[in-house]
N, C-alpha and C. Protein backbone atom coordinates (compact mmCIF):
# COMPACT_ATOMS: atom_id res chain seq x y z
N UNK A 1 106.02 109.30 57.84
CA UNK A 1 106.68 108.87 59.06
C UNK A 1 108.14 108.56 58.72
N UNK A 2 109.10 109.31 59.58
CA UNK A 2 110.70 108.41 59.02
C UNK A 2 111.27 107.11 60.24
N UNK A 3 112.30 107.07 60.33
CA UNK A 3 112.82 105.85 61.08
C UNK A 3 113.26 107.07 62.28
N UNK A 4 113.51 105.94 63.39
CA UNK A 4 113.72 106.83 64.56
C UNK A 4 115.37 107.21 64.37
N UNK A 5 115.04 108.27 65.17
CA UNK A 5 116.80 109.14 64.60
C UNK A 5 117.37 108.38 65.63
N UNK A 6 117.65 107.33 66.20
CA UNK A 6 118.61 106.87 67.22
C UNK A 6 118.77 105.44 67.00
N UNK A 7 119.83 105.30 66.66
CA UNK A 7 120.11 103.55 65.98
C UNK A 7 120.88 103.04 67.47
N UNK A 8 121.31 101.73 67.25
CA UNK A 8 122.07 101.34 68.03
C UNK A 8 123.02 99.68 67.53
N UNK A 9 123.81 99.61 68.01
CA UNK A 9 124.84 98.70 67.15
C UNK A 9 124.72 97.31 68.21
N UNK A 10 125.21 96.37 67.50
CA UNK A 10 126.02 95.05 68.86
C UNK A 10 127.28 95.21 69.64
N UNK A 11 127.57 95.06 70.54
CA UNK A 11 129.00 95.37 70.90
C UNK A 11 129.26 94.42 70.78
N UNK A 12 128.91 93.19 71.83
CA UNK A 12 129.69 91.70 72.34
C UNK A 12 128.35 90.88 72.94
N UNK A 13 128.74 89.87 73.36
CA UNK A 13 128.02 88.42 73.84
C UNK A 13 129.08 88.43 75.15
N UNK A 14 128.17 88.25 76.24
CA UNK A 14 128.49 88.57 77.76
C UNK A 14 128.60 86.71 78.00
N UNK A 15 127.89 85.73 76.73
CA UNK A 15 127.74 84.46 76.92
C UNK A 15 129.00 83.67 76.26
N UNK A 16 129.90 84.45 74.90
CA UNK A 16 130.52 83.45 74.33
C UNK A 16 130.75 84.14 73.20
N UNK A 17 130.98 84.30 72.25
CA UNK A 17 131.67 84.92 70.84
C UNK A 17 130.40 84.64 69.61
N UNK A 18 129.04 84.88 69.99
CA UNK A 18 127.55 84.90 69.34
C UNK A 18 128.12 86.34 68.70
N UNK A 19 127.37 86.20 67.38
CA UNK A 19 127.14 87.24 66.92
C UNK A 19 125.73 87.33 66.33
N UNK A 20 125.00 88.47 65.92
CA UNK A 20 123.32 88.25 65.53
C UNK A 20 123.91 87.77 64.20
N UNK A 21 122.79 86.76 63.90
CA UNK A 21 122.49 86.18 62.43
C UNK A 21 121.79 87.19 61.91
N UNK A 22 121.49 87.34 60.26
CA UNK A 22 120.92 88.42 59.87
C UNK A 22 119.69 87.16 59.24
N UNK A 23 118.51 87.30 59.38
CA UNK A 23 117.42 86.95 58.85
C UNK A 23 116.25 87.98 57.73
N UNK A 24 115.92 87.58 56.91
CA UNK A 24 114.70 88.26 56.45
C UNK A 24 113.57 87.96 56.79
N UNK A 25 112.63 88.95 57.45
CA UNK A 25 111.15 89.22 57.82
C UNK A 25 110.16 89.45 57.06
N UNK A 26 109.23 90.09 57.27
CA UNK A 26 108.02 90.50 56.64
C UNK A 26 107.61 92.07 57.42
N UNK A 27 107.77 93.16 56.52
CA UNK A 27 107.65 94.29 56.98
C UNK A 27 106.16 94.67 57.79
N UNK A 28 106.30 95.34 58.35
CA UNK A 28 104.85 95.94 58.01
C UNK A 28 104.45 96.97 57.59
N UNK A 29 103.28 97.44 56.86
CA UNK A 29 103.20 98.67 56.22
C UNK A 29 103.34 100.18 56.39
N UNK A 30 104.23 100.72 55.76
CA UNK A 30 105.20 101.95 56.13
C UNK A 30 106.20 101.67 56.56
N UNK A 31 106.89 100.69 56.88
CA UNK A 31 108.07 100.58 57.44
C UNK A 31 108.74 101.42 57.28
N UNK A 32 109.72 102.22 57.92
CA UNK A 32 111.48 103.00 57.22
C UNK A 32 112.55 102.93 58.18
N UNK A 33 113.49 102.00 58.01
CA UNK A 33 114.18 101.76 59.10
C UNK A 33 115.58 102.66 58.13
N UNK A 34 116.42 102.66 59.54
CA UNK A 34 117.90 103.15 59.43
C UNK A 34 118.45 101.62 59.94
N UNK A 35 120.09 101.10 59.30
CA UNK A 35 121.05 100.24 60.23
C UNK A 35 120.58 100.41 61.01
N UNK A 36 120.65 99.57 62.77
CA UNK A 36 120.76 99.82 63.78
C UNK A 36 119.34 100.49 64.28
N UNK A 37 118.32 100.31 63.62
CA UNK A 37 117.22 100.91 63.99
C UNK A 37 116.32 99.65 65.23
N UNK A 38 115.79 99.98 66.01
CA UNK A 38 115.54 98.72 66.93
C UNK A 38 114.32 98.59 66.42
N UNK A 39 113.89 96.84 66.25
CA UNK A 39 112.52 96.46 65.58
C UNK A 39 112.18 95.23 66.85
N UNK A 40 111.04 95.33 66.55
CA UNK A 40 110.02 94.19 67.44
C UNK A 40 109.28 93.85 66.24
N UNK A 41 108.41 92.80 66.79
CA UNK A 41 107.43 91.90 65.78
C UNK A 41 105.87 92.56 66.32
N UNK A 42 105.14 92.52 65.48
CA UNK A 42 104.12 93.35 65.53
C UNK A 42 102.81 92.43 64.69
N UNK A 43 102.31 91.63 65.14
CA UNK A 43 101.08 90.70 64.38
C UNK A 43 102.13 89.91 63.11
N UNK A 44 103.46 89.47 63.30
CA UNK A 44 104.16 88.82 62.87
C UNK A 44 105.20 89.36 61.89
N UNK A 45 105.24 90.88 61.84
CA UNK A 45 105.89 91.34 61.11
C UNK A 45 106.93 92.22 61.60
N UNK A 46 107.71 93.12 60.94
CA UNK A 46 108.98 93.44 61.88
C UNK A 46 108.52 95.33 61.92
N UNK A 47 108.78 95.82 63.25
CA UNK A 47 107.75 97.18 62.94
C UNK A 47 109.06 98.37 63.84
N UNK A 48 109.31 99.07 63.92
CA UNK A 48 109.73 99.96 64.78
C UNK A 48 109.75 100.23 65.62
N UNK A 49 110.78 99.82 66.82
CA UNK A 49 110.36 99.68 68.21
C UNK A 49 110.56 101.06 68.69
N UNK A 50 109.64 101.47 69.81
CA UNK A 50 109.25 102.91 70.32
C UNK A 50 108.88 102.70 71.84
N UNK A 51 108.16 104.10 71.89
CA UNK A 51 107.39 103.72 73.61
C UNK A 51 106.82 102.57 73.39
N UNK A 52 106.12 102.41 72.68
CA UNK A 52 104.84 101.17 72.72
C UNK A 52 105.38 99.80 72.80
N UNK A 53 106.99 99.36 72.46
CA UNK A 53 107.48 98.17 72.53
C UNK A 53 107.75 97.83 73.90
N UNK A 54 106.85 96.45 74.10
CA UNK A 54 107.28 96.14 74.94
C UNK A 54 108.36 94.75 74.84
N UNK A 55 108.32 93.99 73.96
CA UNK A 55 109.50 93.13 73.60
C UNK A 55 110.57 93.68 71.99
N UNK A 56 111.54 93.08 71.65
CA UNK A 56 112.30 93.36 70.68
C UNK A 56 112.98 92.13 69.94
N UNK A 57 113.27 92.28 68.77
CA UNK A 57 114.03 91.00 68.48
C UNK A 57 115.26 90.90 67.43
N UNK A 58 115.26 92.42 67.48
CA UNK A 58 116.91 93.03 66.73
C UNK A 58 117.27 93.99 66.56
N UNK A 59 117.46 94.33 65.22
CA UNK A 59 118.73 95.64 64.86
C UNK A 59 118.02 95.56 63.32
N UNK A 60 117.31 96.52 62.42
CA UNK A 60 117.35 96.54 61.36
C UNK A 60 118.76 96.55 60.36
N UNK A 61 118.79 95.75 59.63
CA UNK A 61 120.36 95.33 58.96
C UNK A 61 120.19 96.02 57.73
N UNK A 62 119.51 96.93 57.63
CA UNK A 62 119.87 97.70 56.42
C UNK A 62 118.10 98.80 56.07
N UNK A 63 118.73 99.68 55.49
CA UNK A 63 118.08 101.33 55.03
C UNK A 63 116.73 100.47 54.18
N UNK A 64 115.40 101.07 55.02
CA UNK A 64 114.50 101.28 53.97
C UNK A 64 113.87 102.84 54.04
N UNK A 65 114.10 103.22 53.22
CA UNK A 65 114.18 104.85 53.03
C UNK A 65 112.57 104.91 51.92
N UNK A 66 111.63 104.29 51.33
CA UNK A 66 110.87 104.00 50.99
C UNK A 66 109.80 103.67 51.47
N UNK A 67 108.78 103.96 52.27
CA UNK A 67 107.66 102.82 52.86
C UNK A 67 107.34 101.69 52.28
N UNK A 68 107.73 101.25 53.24
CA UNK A 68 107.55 99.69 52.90
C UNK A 68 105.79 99.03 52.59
N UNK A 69 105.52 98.28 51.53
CA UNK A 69 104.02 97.63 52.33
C UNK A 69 104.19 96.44 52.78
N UNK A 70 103.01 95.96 53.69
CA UNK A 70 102.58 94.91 54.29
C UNK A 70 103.26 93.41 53.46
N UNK A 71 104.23 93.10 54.08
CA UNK A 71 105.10 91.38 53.62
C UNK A 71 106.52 91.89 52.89
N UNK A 72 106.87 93.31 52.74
CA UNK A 72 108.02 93.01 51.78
C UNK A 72 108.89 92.59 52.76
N UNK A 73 109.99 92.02 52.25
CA UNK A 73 111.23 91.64 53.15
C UNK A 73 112.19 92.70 53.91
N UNK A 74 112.39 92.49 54.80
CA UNK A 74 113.56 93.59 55.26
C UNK A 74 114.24 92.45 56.42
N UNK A 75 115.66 92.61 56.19
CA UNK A 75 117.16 91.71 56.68
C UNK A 75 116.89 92.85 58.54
N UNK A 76 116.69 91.67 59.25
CA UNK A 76 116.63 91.94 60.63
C UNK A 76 118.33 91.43 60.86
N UNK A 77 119.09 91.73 61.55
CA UNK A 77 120.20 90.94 63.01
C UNK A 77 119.24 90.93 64.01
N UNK A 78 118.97 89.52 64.40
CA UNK A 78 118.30 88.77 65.68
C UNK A 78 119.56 88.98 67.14
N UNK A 79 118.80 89.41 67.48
CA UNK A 79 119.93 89.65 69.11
C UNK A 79 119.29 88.44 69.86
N UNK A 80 120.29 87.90 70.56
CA UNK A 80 119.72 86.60 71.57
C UNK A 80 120.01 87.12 73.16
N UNK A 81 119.25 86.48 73.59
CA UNK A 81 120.18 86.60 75.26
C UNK A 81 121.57 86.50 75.60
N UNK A 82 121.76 87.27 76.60
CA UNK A 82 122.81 87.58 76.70
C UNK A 82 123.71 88.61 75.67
N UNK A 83 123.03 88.94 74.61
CA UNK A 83 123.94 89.99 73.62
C UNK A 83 123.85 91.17 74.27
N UNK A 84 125.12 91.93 74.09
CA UNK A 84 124.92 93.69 74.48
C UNK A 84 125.26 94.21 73.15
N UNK A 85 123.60 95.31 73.26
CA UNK A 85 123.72 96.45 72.56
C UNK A 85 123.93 97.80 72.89
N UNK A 86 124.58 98.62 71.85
CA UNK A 86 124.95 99.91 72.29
C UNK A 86 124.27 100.86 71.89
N UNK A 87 123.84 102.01 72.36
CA UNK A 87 122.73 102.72 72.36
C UNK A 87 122.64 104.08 73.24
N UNK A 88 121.87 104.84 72.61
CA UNK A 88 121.85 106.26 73.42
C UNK A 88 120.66 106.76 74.70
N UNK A 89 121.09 107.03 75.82
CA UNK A 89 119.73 107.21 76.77
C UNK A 89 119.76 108.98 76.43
N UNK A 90 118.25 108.84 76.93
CA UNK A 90 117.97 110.46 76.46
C UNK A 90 118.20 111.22 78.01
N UNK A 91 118.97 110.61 78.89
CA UNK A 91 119.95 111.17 80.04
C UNK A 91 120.42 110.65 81.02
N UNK A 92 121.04 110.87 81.81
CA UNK A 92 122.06 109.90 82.73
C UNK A 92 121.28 108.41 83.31
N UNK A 93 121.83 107.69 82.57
CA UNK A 93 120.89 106.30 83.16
C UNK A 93 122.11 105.55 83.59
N UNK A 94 122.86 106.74 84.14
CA UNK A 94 124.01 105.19 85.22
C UNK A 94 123.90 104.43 86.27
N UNK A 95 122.99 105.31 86.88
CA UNK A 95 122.06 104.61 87.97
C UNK A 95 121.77 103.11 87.88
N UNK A 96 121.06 103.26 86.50
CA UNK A 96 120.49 101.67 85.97
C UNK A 96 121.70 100.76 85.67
N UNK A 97 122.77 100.86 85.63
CA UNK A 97 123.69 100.62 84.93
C UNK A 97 124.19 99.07 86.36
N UNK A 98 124.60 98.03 85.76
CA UNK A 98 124.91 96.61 86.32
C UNK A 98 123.50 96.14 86.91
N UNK A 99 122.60 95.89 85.89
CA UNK A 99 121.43 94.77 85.60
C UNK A 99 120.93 95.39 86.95
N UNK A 100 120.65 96.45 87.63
CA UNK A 100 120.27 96.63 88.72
C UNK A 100 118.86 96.00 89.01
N UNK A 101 118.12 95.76 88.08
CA UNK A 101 116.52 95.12 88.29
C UNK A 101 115.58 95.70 87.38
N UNK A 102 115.66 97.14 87.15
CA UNK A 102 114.95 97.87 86.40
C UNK A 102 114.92 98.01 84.88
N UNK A 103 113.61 97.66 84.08
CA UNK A 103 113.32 97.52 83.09
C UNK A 103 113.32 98.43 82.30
N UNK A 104 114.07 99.29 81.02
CA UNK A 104 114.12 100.25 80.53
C UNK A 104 112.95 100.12 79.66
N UNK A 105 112.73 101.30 78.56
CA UNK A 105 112.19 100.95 77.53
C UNK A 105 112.70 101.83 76.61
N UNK A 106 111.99 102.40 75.15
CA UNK A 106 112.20 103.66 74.17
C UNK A 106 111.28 104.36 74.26
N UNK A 107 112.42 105.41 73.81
CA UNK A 107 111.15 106.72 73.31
C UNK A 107 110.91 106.61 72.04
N UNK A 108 110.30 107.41 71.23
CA UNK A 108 109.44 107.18 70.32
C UNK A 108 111.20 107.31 69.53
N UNK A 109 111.16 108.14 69.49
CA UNK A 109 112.67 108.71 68.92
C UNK A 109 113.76 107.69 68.98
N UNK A 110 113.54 106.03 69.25
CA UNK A 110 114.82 105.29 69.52
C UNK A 110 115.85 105.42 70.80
N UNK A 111 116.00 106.56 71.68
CA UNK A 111 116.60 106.83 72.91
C UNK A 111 116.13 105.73 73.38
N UNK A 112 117.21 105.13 74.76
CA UNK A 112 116.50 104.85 75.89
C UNK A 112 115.49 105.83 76.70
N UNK A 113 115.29 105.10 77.36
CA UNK A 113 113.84 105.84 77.96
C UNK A 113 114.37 106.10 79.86
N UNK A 114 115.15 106.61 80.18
CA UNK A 114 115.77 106.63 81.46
C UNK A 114 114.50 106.89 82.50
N UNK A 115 113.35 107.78 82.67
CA UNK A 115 112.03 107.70 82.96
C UNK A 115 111.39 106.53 83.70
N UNK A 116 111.36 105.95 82.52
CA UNK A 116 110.02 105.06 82.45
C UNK A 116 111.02 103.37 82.95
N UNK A 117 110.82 102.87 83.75
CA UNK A 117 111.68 101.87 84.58
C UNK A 117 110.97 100.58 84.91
N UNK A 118 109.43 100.69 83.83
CA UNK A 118 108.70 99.59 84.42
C UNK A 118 108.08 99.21 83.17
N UNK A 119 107.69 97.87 82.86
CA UNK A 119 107.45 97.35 81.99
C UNK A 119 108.37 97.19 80.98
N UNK A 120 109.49 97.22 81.04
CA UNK A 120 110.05 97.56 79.87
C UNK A 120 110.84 96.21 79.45
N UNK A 121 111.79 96.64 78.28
CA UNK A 121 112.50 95.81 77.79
C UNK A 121 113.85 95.66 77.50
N UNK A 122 114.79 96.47 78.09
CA UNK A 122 116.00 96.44 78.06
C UNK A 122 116.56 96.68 79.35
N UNK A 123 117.94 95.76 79.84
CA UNK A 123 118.46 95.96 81.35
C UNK A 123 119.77 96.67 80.98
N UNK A 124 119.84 97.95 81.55
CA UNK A 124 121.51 98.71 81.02
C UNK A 124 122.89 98.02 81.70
N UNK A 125 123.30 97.06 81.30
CA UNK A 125 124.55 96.86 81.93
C UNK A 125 125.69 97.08 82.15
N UNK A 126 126.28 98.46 81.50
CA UNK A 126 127.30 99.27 81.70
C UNK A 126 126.88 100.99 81.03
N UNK A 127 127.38 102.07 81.35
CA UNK A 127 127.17 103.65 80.77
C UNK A 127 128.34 104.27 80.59
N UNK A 128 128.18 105.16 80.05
CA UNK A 128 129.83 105.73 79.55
C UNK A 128 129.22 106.92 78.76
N UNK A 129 130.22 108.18 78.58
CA UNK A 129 129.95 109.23 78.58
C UNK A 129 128.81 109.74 79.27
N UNK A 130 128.98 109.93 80.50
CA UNK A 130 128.20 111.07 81.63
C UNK A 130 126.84 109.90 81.47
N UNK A 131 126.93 108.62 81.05
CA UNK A 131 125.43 107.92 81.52
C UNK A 131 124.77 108.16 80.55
N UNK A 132 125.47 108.75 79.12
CA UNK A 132 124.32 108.89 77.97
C UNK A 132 124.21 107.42 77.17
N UNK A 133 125.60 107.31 76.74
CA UNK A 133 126.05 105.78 76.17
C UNK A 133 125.25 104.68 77.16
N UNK A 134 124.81 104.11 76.75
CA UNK A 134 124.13 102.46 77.59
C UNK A 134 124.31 101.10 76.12
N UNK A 135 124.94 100.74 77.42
CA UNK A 135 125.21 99.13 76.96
C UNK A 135 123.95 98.32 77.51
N UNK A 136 123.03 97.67 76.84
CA UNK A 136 121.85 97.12 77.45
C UNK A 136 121.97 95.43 76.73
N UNK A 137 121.18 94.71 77.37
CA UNK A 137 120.74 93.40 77.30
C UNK A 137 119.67 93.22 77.04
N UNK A 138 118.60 92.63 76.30
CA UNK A 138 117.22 92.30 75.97
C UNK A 138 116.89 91.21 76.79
N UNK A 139 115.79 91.93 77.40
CA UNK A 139 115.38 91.11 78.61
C UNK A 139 113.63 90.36 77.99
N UNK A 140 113.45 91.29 77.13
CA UNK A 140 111.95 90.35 76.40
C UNK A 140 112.20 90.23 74.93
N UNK A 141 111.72 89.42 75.00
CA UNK A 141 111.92 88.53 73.61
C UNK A 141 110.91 88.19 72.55
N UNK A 142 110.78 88.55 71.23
CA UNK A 142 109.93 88.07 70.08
C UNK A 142 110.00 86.56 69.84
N UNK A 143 111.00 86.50 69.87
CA UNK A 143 111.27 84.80 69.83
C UNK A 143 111.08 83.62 70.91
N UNK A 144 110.81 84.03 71.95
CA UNK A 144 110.20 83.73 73.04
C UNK A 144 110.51 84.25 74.03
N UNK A 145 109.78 83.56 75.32
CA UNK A 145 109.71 83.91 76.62
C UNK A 145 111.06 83.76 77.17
N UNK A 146 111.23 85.09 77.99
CA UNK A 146 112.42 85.83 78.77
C UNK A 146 112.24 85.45 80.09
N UNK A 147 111.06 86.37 80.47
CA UNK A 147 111.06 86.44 81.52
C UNK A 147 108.84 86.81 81.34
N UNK A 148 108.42 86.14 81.80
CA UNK A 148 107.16 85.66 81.59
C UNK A 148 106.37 86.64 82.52
């Protein structure tokens, strides 16, 4: 299995001059992240966020190009509310674009998920280049309750 080919960075704090802290986790087995790879917590460990995520709780902060097993460490950036991240939709999601209501999610591949508008976990709050670029907000949370 490799890491999803679509990373995504921090831009800014819509709240105040936050930046993510970088923490160490507990992998879970196989891990392989890229920078910028989006992770959720998964039975307490940090796993690869995809279709199946429905919350998130950062940015992998560095290459595991190795499978990982079950507890090794890997350096997460924790995104909080209110942070925007930058990121690729797999097609025009300008629509979604100024917190319109609708819940994004990923594709397996790391893209936004322009599609799928329900259950999800990211709100796009600005687009750029033709609606591919999305600036999103994390609307569910590993670290707790968002929105319940």
């Amino acid at each position: 299995m490799t890491a999803p080919a679509y990373t995504w960075s921090f831009h800014c704090d819509l709240w105040g001059d936050r930046v993510p802290k970088v923490v160490t986790l507990e992998a879970t087995t196989d891990l392989l992240t890229k920078v910028g790879t989006l992770v959720f917590m998964s039975s307490g460990q940090v796993d690869n966020a995809g279709d199946a995520a429905s919350t998130l709780i950062g940015l992998a902060a560095e290459v595991i190009s190795t499978a990982a097993t079950a507890a090794d460490p890997v350096k997460v950036a924790l995104i909080a509310p209110g942070m925007v991240i930058k990121g690729t939709a797999d097609a025009d999601a300008s629509t979604l674009s100024g917190f319109n209501g609708k819940l994004g999610d990923l594709n397996s591949d790391g893209s936004f998920d322009t599609a799928d508008t329900t259950d999800g976990c990211l709100s796009v709050y600005r687009t750029e280049d033709s609606g591919i670029t999305v600036y999103c907000t994390i609307t569910e949370f590993d670290m707790g309750c968002v929105n319940s």
